[in-house]
N, C-alpha and C. Protein backbone atom coordinates (compact mmCIF):
# COMPACT_ATOMS: atom_id res chain seq x y z
N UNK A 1 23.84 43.54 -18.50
CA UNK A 1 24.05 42.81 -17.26
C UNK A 1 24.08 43.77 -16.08
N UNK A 2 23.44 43.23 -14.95
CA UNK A 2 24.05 44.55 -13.29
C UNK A 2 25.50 43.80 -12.94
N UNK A 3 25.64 45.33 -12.89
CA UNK A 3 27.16 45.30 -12.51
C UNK A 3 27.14 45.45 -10.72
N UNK A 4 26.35 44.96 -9.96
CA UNK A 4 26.17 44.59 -8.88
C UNK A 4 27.09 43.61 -8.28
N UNK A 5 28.15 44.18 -6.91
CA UNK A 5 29.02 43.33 -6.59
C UNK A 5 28.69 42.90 -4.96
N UNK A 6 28.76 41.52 -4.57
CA UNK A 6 28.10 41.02 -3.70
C UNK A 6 29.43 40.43 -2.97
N UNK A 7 29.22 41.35 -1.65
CA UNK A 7 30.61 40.32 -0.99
C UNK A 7 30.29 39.56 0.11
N UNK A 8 30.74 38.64 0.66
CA UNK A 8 30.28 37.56 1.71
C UNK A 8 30.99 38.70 3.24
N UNK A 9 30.76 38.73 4.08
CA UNK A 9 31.25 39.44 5.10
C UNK A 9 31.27 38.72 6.02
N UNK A 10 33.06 38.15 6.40
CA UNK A 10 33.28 37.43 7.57
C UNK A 10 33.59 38.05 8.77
N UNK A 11 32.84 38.05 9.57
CA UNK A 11 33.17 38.65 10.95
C UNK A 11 34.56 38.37 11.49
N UNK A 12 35.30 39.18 11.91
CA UNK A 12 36.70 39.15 13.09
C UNK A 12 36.12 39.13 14.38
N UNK A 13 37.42 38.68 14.71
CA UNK A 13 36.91 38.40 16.47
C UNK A 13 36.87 40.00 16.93
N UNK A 14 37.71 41.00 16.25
CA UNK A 14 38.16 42.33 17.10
C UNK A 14 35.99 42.92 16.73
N UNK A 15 35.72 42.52 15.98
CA UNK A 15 34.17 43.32 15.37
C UNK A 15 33.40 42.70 15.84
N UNK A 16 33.21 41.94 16.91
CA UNK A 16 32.05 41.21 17.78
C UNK A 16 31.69 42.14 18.76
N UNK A 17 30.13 42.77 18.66
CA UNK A 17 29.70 42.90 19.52
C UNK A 17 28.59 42.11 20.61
N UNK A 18 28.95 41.83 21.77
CA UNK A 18 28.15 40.97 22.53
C UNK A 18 27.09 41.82 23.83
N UNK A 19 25.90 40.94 23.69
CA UNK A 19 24.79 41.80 24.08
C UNK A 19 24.86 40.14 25.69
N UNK A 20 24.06 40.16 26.71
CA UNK A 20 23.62 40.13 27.52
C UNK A 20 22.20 39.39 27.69
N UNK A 21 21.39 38.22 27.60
CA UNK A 21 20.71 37.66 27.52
C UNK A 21 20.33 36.74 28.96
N UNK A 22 18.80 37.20 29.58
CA UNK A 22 18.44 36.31 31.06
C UNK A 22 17.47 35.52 30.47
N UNK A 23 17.48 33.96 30.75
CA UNK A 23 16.29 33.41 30.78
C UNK A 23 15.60 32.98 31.75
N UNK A 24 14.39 32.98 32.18
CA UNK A 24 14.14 32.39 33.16
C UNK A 24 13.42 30.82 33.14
N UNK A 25 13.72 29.96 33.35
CA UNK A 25 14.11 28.25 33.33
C UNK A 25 12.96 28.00 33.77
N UNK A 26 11.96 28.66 34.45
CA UNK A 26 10.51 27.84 35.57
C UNK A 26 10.06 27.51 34.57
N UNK A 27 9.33 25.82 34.24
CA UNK A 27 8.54 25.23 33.76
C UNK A 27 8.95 24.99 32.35
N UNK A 28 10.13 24.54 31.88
CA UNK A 28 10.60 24.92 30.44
C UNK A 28 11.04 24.10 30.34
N UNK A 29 11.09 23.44 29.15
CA UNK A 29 11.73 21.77 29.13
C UNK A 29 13.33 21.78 28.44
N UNK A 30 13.94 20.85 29.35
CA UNK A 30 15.13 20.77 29.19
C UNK A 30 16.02 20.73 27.95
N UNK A 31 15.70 20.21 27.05
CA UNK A 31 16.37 20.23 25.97
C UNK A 31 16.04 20.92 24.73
N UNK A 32 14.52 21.66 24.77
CA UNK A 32 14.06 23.13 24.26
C UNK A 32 14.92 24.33 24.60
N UNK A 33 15.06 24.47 25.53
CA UNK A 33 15.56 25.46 26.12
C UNK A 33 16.97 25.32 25.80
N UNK A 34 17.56 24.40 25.98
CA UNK A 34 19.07 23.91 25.79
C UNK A 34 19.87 24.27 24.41
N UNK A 35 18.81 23.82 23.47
CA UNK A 35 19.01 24.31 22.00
C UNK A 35 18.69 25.61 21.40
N UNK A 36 17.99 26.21 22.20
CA UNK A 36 17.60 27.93 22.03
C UNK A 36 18.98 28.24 22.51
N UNK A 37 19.75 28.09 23.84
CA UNK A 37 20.66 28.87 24.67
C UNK A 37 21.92 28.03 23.80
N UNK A 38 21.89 27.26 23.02
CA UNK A 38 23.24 26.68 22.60
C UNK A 38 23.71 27.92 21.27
N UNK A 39 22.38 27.65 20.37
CA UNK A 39 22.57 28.95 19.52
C UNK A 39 22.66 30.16 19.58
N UNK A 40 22.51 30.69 20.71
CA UNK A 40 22.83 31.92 21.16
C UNK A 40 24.52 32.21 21.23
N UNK A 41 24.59 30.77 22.02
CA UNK A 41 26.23 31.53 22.32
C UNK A 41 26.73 31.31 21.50
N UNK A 42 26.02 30.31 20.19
CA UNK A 42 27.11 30.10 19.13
C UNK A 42 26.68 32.03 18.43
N UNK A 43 26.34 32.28 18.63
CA UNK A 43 25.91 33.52 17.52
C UNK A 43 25.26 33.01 16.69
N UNK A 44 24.28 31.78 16.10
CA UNK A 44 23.78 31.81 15.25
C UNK A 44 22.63 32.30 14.71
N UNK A 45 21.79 33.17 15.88
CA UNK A 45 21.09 34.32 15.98
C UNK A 45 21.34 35.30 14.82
N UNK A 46 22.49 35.87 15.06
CA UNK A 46 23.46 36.99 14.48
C UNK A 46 23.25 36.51 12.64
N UNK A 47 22.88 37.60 11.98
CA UNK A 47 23.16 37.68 10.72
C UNK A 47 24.61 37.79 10.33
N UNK A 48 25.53 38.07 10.98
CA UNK A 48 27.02 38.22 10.97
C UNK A 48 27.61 37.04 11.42
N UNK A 49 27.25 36.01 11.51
CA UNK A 49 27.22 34.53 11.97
C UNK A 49 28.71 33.91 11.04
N UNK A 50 29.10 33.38 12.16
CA UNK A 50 30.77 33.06 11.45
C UNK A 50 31.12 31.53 11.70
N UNK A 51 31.55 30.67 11.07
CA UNK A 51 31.54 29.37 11.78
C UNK A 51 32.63 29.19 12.80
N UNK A 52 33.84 29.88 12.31
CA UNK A 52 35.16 29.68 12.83
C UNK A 52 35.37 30.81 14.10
N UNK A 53 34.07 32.04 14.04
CA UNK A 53 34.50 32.92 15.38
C UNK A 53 33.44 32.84 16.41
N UNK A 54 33.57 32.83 17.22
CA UNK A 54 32.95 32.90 18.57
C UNK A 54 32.27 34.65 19.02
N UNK A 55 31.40 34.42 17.91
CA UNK A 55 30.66 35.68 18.11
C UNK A 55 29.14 35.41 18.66
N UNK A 56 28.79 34.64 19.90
CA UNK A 56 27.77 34.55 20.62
C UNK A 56 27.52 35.54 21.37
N UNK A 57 26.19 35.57 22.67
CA UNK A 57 26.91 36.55 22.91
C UNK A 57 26.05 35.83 24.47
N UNK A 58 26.21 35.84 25.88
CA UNK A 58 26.33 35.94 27.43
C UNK A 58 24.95 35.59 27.47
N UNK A 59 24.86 34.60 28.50
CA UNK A 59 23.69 34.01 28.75
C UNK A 59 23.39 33.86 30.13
N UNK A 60 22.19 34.24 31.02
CA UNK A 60 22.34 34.01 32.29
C UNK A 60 21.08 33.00 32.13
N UNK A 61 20.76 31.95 33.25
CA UNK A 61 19.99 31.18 33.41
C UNK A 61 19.72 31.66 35.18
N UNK A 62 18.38 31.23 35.17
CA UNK A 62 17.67 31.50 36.47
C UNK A 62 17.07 30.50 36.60
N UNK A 63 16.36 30.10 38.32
CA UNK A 63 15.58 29.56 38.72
C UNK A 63 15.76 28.08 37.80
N UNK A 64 17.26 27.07 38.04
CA UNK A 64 17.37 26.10 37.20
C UNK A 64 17.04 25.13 37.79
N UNK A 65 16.42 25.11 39.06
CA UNK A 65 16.15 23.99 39.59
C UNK A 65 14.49 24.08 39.59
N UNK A 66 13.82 24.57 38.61
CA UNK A 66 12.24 24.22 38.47
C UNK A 66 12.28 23.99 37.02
N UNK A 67 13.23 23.66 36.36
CA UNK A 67 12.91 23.33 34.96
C UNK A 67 12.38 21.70 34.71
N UNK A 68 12.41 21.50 33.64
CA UNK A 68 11.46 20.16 33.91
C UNK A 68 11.37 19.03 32.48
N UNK A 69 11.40 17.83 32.99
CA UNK A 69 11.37 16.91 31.44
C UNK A 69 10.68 16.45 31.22
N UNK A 70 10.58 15.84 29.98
CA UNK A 70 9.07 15.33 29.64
C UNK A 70 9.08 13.94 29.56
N UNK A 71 8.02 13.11 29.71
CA UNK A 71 7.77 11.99 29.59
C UNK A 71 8.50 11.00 30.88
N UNK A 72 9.23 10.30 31.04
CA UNK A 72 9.64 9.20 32.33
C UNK A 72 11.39 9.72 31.99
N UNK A 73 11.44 10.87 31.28
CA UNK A 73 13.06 11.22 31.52
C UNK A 73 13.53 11.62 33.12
N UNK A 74 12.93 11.80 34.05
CA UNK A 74 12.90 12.62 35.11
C UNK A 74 13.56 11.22 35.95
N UNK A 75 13.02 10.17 36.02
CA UNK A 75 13.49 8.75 36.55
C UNK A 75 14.53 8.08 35.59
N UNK A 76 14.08 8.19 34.73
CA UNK A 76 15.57 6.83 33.56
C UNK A 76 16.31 7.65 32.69
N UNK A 77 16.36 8.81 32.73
CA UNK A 77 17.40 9.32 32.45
C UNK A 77 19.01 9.78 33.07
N UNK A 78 19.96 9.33 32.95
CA UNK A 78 21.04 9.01 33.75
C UNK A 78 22.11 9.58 33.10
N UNK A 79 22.90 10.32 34.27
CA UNK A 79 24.06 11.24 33.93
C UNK A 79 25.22 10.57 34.70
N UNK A 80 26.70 10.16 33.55
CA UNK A 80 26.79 9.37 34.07
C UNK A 80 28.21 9.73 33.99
N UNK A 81 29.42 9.74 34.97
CA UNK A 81 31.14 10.12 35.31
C UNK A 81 31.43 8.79 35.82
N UNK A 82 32.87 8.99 35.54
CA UNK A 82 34.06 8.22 35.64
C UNK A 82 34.99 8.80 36.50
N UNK A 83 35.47 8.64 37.23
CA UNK A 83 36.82 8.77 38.14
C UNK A 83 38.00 8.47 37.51
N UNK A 84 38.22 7.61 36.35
CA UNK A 84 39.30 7.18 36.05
C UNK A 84 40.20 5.85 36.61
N UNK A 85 38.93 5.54 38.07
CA UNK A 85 40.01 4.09 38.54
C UNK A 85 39.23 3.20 38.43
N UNK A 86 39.64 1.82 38.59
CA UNK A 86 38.61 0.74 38.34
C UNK A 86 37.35 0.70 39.36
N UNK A 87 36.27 0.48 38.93
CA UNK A 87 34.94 0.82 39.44
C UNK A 87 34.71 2.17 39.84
N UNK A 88 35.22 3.07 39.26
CA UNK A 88 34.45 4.37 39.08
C UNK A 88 33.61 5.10 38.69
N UNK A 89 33.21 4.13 38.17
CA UNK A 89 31.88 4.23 37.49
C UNK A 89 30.57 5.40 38.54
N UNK A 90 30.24 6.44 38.32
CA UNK A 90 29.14 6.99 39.03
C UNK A 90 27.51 6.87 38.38
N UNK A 91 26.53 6.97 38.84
CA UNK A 91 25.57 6.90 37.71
C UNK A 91 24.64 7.72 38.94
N UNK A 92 23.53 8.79 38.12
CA UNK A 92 22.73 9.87 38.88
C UNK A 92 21.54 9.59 38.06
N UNK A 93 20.31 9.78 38.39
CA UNK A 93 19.06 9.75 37.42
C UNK A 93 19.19 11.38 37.19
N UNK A 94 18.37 12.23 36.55
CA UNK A 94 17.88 13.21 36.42
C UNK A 94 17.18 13.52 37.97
N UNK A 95 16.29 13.58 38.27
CA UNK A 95 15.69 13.08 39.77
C UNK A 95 16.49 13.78 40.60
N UNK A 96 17.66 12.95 40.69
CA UNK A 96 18.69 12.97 41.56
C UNK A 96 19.76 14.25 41.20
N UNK A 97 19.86 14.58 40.11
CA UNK A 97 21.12 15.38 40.07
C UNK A 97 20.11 17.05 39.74
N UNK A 98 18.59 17.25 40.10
CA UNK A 98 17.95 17.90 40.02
C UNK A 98 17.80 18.33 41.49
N UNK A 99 17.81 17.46 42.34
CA UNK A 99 18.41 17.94 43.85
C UNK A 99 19.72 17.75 44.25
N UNK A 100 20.74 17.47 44.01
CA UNK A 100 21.76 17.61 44.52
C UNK A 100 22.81 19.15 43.46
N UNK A 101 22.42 19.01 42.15
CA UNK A 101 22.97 19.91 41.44
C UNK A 101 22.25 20.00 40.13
N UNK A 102 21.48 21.34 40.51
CA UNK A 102 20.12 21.46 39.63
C UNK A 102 21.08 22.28 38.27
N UNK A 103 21.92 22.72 38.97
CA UNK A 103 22.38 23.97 37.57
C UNK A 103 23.34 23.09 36.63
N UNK A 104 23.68 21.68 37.05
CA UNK A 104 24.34 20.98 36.32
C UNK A 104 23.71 20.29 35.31
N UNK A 105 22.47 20.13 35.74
CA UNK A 105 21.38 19.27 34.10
C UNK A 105 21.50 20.52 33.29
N UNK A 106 21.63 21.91 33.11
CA UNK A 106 21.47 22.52 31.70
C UNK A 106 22.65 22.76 31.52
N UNK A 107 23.54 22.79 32.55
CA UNK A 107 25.30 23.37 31.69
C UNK A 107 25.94 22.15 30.54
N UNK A 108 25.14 21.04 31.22
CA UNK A 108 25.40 20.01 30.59
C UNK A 108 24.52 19.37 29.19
N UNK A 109 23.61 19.70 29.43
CA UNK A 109 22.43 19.91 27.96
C UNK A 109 23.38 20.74 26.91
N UNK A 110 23.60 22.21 27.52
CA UNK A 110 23.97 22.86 26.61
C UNK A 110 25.78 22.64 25.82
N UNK A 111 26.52 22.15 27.12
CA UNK A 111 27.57 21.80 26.43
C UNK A 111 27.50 20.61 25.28
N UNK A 112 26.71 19.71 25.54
CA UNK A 112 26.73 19.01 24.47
C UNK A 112 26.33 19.36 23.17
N UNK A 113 25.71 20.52 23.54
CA UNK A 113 24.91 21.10 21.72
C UNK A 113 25.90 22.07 21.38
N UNK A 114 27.62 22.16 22.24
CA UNK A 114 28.13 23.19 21.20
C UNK A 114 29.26 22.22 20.80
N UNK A 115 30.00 22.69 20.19
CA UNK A 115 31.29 22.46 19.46
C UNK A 115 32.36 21.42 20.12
N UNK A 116 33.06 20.85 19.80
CA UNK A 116 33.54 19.36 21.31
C UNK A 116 35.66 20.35 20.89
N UNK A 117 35.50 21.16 21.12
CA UNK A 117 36.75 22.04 20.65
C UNK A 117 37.42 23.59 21.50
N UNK A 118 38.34 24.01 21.06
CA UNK A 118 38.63 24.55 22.10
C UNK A 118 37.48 26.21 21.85
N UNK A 119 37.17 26.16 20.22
CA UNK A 119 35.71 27.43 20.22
C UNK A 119 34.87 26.76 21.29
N UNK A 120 34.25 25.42 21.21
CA UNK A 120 33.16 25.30 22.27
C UNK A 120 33.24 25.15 23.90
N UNK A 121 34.92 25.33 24.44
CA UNK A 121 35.12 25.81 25.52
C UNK A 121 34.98 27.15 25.83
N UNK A 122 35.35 28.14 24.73
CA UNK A 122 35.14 29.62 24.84
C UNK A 122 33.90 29.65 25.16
N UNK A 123 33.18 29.26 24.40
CA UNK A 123 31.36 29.12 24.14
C UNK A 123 30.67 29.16 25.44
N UNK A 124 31.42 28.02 26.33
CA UNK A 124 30.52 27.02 27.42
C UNK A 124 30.57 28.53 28.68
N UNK A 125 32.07 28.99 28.83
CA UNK A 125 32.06 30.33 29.43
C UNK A 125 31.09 31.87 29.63
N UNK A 126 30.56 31.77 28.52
CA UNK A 126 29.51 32.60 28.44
C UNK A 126 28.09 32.22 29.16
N UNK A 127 28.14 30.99 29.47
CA UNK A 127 27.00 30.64 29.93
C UNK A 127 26.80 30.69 31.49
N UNK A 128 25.86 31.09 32.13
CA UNK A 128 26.27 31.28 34.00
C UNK A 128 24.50 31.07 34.18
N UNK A 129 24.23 29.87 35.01
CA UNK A 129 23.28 29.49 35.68
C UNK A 129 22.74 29.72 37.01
N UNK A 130 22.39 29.56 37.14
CA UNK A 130 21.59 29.92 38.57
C UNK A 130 20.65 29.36 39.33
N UNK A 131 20.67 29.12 40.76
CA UNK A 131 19.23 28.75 41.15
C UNK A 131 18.18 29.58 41.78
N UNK A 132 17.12 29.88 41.71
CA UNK A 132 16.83 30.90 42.57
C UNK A 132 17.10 32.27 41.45
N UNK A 133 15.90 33.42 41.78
CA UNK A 133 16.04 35.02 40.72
C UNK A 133 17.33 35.49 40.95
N UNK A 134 18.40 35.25 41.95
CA UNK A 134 19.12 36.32 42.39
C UNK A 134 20.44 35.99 41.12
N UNK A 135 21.15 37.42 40.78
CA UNK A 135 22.23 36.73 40.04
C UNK A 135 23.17 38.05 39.77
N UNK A 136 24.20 38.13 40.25
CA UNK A 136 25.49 39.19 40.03
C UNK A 136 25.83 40.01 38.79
N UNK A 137 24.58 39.54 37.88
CA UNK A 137 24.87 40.46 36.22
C UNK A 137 24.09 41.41 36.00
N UNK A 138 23.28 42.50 37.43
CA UNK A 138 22.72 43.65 37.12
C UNK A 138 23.03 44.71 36.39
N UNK A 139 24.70 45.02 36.46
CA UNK A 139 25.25 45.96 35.81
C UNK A 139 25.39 45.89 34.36
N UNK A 140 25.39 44.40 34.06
CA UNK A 140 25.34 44.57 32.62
C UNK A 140 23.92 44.61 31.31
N UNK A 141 22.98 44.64 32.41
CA UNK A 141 21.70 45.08 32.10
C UNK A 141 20.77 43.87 30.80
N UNK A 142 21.19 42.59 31.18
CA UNK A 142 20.84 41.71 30.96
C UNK A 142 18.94 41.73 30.04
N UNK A 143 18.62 41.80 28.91
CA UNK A 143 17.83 41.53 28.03
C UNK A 143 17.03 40.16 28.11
N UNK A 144 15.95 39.97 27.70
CA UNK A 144 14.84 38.80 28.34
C UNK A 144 14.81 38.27 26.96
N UNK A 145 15.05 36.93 27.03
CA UNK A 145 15.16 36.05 25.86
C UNK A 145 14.53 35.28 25.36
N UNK A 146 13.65 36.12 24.37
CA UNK A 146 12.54 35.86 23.50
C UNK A 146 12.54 33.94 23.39
């Protein structure tokens, strides 16, 4: 018989190393993109992939107001809040919340593809959008995401 011993290796939170990831959003469809950048921050990239640790790793988004949907989602697709009092009801098409708050259609794509818990609040943090090339994470020398 091999006397070959095989151990499973669970990552700790203290042994996460996190890398720095820019995408740039022009012409990229919304919920492609959404599910690439959800698995990232989950770490499921990572061969060291843990369910229970938050070993993703920093995501910047650019230029989020030229991204784009397919088919008649752009008109009847509807994002939709509550206030909490009677008739609070709000309702936005895509359309609409693509000019008034473009970086809010992917924070919101992507929060829904992570975890509904307090890991997928850690998660949602890593993520920083943008409109327009310009963006405050030069120093950390941000990597282009295949």
């Amino acid at each position: 018989m091999n006397t070959l011993s095989y151990k499973t290796i669970s990552t700790r939170k203290e042994d996460v190393k996190r890398e720095w990831f820019i995408v740039d959003a022009e012409d990229m469809v919304v919920g492609r993109l959404a599910t690439r950048i959800a698995t990232v921050l989950k770490g499921k990239h990572k061969p060291s992939y843990t369910p229970h640790i938050d070993d993703g790793d920093y995501v910047i988004i650019v230029n989020a107001e030229k991204i784009r949907f397919t088919g008649n989602k752009l008109n009847a697709k509807e994002y939709i809040r509550y206030s909490g009092y009677p008739g609070g009801q709000k309702r936005r098409t895509a359309k609409e919340m693509l000019q008034h708050k473009p970086t809010d259609v992917m924070e919101k794509a992507v929060r829904g593809m992570l975890p509904k818990n307090r890991l997928g609040r850690q998660m949602i943090k890593k993520l920083f959008v943008y409109t327009g090339t310009e963006h405050p994470h030069q120093a950390q020398q941000p990597k282009e995401l295949k």
